[in-house]
Protein backbone atom coordinates (compact mmCIF):
# COMPACT_ATOMS: atom_id res chain seq x y z
CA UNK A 1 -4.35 -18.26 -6.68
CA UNK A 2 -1.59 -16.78 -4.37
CA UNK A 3 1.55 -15.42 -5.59
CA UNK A 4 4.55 -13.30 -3.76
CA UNK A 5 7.64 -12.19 -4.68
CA UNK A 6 10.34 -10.10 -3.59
CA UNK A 7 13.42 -7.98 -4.68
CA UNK A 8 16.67 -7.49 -2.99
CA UNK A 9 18.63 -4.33 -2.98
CA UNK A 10 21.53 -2.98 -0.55
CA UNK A 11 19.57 -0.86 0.94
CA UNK A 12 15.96 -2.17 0.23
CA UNK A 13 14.02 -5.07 0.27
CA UNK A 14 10.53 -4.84 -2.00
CA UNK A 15 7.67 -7.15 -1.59
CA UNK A 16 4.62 -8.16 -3.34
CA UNK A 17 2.13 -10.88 -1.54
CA UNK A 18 -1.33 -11.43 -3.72
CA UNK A 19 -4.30 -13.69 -3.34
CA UNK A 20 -7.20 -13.28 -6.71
CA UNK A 21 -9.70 -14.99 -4.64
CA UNK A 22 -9.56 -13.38 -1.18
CA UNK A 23 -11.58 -10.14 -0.72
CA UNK A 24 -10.09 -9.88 2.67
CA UNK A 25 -8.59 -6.23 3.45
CA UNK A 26 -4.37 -7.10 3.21
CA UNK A 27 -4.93 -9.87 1.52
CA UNK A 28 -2.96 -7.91 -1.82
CA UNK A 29 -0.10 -5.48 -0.41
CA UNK A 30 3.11 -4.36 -1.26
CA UNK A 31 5.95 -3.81 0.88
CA UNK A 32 8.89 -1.62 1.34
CA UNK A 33 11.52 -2.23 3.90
CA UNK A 34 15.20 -1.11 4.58
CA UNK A 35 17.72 -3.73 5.31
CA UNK A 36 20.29 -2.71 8.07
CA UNK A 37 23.37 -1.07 7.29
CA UNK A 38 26.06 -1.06 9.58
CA UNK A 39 28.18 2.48 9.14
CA UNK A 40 26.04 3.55 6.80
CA UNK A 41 24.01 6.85 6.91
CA UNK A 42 20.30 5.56 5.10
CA UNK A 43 19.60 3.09 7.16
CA UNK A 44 20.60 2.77 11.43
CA UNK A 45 17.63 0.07 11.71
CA UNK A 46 14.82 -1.31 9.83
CA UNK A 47 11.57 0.53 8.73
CA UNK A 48 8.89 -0.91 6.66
CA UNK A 49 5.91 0.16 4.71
CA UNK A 50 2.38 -1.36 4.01
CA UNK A 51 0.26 -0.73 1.50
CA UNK A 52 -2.30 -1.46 -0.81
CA UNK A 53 -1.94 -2.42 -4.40
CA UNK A 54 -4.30 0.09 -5.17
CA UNK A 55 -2.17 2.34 -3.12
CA UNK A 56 1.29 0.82 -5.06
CA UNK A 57 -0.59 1.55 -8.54
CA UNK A 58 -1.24 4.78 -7.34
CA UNK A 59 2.67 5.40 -6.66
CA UNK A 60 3.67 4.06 -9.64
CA UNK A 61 2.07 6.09 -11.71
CA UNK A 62 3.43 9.39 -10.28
CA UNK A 63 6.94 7.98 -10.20
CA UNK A 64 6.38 7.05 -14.03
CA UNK A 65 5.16 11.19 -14.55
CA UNK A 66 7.70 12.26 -12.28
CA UNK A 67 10.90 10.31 -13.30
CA UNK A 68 10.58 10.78 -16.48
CA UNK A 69 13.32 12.31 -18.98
CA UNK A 70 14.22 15.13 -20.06
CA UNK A 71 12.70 17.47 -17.65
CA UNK A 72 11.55 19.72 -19.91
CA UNK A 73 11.72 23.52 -18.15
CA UNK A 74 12.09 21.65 -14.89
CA UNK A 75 13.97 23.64 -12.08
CA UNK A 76 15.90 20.72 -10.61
CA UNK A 77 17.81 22.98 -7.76
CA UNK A 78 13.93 23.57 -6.49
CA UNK A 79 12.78 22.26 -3.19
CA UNK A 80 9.01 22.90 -3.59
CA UNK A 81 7.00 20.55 -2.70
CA UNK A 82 2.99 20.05 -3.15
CA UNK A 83 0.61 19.09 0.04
């Protein structure tokens, strides 16, 4: 069964294309692009990113741990970052 969707924001479009029976590599992605934005300062053309749902499940769940509130002891002002 094949199903996609996708979202429209100002500055975002987000896309989800799935197939249940295909085992084919791509088959189930999500996408991220950025519509274009005349004057503005986020977007001068239009970039887009691939990925698995796997991959999407993956960011989702650190965006759920991440984003969630209160931050509790949480130095906001930091710029640290983890590689």
């Amino acid at each position: 069964m094949n199903y996609s969707n996708q979202k429209y924001t100002k500055r975002f479009t987000y896309g989800i294309s799935r197939n249940s029976t295909s085992h084919q590599a791509g088959a189930n992605s999500i996408t991220i692009s950025t519509n274009p934005a005349e004057g503005q300062q986020y977007s001068t053309g239009t970039v887009g990113l691939t990925m698995s749902v796997r991959e999407a499940k993956a960011l989702q769940s650190f965006l759920n741990t991440e984003l969630e509130f209160p931050l509790a002891d949480a130095d906001v002002d930091s710029d640290s970052t983890s590689v």
